[in-house]
C-alpha atoms as a PDB file:
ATOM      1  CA  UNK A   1     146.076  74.689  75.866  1.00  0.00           C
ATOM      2  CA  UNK A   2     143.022  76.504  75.522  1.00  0.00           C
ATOM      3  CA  UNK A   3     141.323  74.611  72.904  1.00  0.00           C
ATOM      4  CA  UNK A   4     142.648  70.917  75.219  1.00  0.00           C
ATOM      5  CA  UNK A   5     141.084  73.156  78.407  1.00  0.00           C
ATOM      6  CA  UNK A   6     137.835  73.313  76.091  1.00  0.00           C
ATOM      7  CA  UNK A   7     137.189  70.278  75.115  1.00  0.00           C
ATOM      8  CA  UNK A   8     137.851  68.776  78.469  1.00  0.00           C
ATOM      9  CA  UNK A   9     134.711  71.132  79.333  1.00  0.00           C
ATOM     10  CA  UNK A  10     136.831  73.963  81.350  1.00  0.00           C
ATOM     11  CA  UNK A  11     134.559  77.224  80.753  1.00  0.00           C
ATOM     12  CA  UNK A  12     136.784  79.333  82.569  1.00  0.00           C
ATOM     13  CA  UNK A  13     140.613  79.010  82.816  1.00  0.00           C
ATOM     14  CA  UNK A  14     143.370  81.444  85.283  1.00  0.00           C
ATOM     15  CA  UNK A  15     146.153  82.264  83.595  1.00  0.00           C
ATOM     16  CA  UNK A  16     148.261  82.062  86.595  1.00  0.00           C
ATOM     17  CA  UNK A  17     152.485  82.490  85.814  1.00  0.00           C
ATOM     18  CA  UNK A  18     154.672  81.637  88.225  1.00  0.00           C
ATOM     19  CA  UNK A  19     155.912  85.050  90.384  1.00  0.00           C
ATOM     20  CA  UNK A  20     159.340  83.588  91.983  1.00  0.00           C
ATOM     21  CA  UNK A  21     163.005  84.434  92.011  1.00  0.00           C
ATOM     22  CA  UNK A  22     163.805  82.725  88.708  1.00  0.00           C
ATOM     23  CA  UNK A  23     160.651  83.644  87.058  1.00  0.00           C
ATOM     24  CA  UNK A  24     160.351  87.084  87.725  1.00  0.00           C
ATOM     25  CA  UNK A  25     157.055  88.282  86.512  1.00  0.00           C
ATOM     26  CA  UNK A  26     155.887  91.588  86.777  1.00  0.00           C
ATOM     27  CA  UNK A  27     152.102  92.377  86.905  1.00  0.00           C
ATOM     28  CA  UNK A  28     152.699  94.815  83.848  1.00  0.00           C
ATOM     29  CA  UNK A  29     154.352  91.721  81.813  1.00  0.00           C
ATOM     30  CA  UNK A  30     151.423  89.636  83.395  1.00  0.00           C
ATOM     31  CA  UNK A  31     148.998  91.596  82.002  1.00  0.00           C
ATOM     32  CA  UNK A  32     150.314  92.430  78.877  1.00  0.00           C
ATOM     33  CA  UNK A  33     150.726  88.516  77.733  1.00  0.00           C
ATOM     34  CA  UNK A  34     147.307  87.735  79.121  1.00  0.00           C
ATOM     35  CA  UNK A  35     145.728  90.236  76.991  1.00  0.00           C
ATOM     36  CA  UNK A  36     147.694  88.600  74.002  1.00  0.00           C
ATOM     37  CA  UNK A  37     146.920  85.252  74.705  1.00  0.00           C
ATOM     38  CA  UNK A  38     143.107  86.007  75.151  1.00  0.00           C
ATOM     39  CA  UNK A  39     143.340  87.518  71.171  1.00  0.00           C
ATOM     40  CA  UNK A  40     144.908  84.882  70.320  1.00  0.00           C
ATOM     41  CA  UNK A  41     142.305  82.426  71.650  1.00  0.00           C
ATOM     42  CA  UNK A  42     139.332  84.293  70.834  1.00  0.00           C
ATOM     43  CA  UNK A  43     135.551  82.750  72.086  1.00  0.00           C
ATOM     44  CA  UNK A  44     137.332  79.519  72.635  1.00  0.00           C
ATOM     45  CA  UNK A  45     136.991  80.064  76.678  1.00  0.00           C
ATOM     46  CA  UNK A  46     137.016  83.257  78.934  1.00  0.00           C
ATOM     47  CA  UNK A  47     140.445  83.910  80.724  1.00  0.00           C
ATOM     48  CA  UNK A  48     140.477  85.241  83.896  1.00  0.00           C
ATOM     49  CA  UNK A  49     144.225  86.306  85.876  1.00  0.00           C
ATOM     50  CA  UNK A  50     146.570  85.687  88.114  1.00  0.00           C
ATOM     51  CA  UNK A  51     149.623  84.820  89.461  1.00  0.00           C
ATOM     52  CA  UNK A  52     151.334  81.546  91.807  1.00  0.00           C
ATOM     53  CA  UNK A  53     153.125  83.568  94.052  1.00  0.00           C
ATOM     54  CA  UNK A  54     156.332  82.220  95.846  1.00  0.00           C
ATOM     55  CA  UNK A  55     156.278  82.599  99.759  1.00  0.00           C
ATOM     56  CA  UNK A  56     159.435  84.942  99.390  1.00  0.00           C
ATOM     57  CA  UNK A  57     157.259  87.332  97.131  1.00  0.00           C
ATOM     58  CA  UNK A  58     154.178  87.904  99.460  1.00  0.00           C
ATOM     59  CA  UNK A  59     156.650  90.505 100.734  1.00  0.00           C
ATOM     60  CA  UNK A  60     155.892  92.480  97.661  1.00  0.00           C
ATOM     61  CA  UNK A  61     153.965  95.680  97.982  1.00  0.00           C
ATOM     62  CA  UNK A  62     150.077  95.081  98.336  1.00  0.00           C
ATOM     63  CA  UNK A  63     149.395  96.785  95.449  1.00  0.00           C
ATOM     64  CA  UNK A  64     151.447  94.998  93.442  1.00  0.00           C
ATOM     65  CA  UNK A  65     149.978  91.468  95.037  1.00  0.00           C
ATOM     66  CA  UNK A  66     146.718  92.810  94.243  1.00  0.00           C
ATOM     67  CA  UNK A  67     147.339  92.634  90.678  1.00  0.00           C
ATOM     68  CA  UNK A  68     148.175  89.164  90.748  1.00  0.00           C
ATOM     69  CA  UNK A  69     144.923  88.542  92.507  1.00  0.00           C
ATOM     70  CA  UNK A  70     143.576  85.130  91.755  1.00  0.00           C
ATOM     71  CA  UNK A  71     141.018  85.405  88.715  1.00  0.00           C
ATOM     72  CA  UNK A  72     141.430  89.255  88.875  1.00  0.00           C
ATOM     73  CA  UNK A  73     139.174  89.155  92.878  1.00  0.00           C
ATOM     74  CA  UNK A  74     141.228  90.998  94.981  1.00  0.00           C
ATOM     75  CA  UNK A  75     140.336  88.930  98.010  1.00  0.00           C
ATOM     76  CA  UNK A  76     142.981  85.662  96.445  1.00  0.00           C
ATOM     77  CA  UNK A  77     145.826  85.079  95.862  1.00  0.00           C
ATOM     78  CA  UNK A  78     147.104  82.023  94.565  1.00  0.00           C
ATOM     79  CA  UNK A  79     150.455  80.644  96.554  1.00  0.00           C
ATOM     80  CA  UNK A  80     152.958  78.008  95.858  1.00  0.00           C
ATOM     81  CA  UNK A  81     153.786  75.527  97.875  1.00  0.00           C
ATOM     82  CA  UNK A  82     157.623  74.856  98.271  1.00  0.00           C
ATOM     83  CA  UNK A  83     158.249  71.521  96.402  1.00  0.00           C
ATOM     84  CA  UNK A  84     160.687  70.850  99.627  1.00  0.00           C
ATOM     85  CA  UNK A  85     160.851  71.270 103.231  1.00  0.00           C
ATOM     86  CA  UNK A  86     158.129  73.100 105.036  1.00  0.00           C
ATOM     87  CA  UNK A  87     158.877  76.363 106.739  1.00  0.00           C
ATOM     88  CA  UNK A  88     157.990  76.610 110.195  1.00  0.00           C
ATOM     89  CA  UNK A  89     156.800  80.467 109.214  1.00  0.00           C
ATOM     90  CA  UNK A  90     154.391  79.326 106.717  1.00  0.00           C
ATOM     91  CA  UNK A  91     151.000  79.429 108.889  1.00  0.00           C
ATOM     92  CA  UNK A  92     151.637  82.705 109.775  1.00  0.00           C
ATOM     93  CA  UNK A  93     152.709  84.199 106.226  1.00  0.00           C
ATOM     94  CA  UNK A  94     149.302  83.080 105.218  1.00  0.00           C
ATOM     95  CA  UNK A  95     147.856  84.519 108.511  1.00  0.00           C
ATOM     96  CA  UNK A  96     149.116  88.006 107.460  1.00  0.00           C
ATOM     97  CA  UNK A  97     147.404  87.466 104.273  1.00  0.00           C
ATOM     98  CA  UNK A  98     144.283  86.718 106.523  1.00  0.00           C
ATOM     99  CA  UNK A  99     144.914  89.773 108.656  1.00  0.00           C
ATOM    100  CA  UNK A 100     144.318  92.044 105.210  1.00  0.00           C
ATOM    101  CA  UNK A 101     141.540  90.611 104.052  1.00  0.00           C
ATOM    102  CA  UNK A 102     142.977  88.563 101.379  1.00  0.00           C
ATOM    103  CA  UNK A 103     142.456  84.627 101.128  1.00  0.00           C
ATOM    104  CA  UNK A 104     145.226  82.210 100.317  1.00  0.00           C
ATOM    105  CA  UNK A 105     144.782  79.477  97.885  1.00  0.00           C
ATOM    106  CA  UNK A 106     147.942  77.213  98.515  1.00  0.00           C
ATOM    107  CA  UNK A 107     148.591  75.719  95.579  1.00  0.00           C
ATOM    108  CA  UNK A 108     149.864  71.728  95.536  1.00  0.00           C
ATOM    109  CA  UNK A 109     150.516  71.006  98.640  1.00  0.00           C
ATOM    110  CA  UNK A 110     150.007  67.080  98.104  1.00  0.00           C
ATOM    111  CA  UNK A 111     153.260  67.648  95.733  1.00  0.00           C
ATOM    112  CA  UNK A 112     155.473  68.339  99.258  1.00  0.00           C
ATOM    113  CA  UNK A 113     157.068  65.363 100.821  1.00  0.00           C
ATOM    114  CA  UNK A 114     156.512  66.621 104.742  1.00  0.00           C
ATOM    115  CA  UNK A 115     152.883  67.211 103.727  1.00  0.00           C
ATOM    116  CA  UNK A 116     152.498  63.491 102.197  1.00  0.00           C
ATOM    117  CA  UNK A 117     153.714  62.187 105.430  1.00  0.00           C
ATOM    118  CA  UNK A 118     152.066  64.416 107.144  1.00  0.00           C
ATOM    119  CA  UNK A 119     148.887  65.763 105.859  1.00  0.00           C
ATOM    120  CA  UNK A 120     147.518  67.252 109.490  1.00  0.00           C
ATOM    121  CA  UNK A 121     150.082  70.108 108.341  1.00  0.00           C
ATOM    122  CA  UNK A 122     146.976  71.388 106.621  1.00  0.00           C
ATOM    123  CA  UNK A 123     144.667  71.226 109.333  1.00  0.00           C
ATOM    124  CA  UNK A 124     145.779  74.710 111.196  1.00  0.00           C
ATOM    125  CA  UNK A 125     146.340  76.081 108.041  1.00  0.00           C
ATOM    126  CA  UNK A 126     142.768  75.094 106.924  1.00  0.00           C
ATOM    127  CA  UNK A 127     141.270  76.273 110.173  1.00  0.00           C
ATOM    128  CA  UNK A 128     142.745  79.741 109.655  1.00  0.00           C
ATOM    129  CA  UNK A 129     141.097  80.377 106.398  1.00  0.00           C
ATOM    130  CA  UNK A 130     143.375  79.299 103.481  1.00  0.00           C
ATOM    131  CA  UNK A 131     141.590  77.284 100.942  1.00  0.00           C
ATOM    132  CA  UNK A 132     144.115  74.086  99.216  1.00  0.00           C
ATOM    133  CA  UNK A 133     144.189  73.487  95.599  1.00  0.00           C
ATOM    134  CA  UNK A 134     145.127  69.905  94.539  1.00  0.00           C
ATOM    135  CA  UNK A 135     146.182  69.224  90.972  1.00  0.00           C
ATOM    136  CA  UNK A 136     144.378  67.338  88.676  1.00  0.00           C
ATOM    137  CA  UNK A 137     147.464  65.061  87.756  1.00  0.00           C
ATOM    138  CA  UNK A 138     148.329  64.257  91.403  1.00  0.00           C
ATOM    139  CA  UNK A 139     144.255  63.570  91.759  1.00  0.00           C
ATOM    140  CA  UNK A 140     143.768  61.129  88.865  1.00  0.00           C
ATOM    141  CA  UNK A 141     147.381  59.294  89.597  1.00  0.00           C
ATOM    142  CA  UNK A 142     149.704  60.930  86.556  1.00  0.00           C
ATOM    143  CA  UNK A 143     151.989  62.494  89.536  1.00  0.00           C
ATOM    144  CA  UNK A 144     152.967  59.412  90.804  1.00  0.00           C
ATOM    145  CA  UNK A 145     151.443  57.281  93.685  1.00  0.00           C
ATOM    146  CA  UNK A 146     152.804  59.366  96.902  1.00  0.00           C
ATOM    147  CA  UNK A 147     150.792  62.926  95.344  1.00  0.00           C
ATOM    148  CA  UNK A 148     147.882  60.678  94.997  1.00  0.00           C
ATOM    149  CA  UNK A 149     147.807  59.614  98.473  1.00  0.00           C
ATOM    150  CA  UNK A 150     148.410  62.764  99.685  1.00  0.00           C
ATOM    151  CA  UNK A 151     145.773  64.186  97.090  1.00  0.00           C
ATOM    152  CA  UNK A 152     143.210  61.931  97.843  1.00  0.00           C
ATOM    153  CA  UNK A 153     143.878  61.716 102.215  1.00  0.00           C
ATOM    154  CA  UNK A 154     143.199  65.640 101.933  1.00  0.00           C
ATOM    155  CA  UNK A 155     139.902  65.358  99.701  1.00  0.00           C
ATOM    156  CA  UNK A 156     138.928  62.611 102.269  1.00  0.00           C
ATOM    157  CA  UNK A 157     139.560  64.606 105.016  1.00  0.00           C
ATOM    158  CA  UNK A 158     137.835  67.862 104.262  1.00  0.00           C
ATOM    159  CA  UNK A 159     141.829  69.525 103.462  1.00  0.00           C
ATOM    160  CA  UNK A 160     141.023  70.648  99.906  1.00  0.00           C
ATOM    161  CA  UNK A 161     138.474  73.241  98.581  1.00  0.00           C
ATOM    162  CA  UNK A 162     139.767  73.031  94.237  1.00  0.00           C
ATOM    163  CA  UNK A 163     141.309  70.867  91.739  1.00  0.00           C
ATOM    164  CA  UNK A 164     143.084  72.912  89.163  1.00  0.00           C
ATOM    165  CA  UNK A 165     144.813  71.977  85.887  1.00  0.00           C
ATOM    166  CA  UNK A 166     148.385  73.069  86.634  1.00  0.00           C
ATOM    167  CA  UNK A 167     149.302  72.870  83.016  1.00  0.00           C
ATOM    168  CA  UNK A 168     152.075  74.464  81.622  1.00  0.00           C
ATOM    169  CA  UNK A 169     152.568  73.847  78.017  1.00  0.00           C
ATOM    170  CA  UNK A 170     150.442  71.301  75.819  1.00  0.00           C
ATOM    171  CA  UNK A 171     152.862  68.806  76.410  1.00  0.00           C
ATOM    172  CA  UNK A 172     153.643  69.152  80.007  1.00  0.00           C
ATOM    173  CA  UNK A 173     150.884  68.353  82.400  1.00  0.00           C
ATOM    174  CA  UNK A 174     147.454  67.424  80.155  1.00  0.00           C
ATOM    175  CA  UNK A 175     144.600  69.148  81.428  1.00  0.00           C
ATOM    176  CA  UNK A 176     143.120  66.476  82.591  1.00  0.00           C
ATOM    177  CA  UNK A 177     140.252  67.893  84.792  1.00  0.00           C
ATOM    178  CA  UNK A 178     137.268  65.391  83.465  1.00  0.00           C
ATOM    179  CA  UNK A 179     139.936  62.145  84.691  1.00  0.00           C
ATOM    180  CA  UNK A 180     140.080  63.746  87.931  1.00  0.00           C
ATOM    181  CA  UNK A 181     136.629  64.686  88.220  1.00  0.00           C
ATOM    182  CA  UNK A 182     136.419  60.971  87.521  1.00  0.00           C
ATOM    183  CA  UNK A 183     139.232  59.839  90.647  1.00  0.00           C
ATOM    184  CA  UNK A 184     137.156  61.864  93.042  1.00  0.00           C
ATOM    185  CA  UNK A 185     134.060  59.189  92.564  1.00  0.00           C
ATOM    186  CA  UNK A 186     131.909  61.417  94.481  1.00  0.00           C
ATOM    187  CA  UNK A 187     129.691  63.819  91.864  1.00  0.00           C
ATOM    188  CA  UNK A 188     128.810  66.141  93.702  1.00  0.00           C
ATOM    189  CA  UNK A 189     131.997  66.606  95.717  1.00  0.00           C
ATOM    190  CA  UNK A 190     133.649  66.929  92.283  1.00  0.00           C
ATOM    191  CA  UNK A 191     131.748  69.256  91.279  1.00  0.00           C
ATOM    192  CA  UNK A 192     132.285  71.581  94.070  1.00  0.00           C
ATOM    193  CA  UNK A 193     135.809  71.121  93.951  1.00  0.00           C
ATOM    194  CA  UNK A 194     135.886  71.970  90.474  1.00  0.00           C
ATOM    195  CA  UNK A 195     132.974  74.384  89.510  1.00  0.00           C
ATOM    196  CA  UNK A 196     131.255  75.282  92.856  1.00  0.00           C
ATOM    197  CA  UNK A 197     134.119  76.758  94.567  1.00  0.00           C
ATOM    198  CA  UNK A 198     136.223  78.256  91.445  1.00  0.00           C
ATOM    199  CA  UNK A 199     132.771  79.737  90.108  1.00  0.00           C
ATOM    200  CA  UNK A 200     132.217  81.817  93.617  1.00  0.00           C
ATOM    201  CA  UNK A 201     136.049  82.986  93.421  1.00  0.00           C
ATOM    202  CA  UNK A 202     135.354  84.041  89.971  1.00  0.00           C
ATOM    203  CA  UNK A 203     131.894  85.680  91.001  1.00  0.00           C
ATOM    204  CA  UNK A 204     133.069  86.960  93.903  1.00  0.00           C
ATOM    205  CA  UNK A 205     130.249  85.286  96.129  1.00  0.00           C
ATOM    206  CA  UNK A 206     130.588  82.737  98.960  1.00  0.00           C
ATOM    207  CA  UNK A 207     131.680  79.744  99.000  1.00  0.00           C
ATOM    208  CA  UNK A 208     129.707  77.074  99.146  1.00  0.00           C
ATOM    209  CA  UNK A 209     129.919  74.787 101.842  1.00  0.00           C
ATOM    210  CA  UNK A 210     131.190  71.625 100.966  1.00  0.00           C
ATOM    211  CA  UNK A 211     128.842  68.398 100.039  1.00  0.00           C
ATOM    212  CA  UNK A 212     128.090  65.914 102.882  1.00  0.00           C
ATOM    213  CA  UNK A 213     128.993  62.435 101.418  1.00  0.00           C
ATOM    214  CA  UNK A 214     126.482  60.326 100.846  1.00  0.00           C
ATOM    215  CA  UNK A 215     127.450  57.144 102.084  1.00  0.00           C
ATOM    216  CA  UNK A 216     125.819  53.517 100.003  1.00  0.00           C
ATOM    217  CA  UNK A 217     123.059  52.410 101.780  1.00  0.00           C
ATOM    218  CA  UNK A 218     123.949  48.968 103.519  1.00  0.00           C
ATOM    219  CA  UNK A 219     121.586  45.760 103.245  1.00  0.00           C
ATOM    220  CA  UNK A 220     121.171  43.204 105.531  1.00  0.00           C
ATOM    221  CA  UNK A 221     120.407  40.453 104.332  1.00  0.00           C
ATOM    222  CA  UNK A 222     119.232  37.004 106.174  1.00  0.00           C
ATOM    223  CA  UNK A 223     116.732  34.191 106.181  1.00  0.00           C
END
């Protein structure tokens, strides 16, 4: 996966496991296998942390959470988005996270059925702080045509601050970042969903406001 990451021009790649009831990864085991998989990779890329935290684990303790911070930057954490249903409770777990200074990242929320038909779900969410990841599958159509609706509605619409990878094995999910740099069409908004914002996460600086589209020039033409 590294090696695929590299040659699709990924620099810097989160190993992010899932941290959910029926994967239940401890930081310590985190940890331990990143360190592992960065010897086994070597100079190929650098590998930062992380973990995609389950809405039913943010009741961990904080300094547990912390340890899963999104590319080791105590101010993220990456969260799942439940695959189904939408829990009325959600703006406010991510509030709390808000409340202590952490961000939330919510991670593939095109992939939810209440949020393809109804993407202004995002909009108080998005006002409140929390920054949306999109995949790069659901962006460049391998998801299926409803996740890249949804995907590309909340790029359109100002809804989503990252594409990520979401691979999980070489043979499940390609990388695929360069396609869906490509399905964005816009090159600078690509590259701020994919280097700009990431690279200020990982540097712990701001982030940078998003690109105003540039819309073709029209011509008039007549006699």
């Amino acid at each position: 996966m590294c090696r695929a990451a590299a040659r699709d021009g990924i620099t810097v790649l989160a190993a992010t496991p899932h941290v959910r009831r029926d994967y239940p990864t401890t930081p310590a085991q985190m940890e331990q296998r990143l360190e592992e998989v960065r010897a086994a990779a070597g100079d190929v890329l650098r590998l930062v942390p992380g973990g995609e935290i389950d809405l039913a684990e943010l009741a961990r303790p904080r300094a547990e959470l912390a340890r899963f911070a999104l590319a080791g930057n105590p101010r993220y954490l990456l969260v799942e988005t439940p695959y189904a249903g939408w829990p009325l409770d959600l703006p406010d777990r991510l509030f709390q996270l808000r409340t202590r200074g952490v961000t939330p990242v919510l991670a593939h929320p095109e992939r939810n059925a209440d949020v393809q038909r109804r993407p202004e779900l995002l909009e108080p969410i998005v006002s409140g702080g929390t920054l949306v990841q999109v995949t790069a599958a659901a962006v460049d159509g391998r998801l299926g045509r409803a996740a890249k609706g949804c995907a590309t509605t909340l790029i359109e619409r100002g809804l989503a601050h990252m594409i990520a990878s979401d691979g999980h094995a070489p043979s499940v999910r390609a990388i695929g970042m360069s396609s869906a740099v490509a399905a964005v069409g816009d090159e600078r908004l690509a590259r701020w969903l994919t280097d700009d914002v990431p690279r200020a996460i990982v540097d712990d600086e701001r982030i940078p406001p998003r690109p105003v589209a540039v819309r073709p020039r029209r011509r008039w033409f007549g006699r």
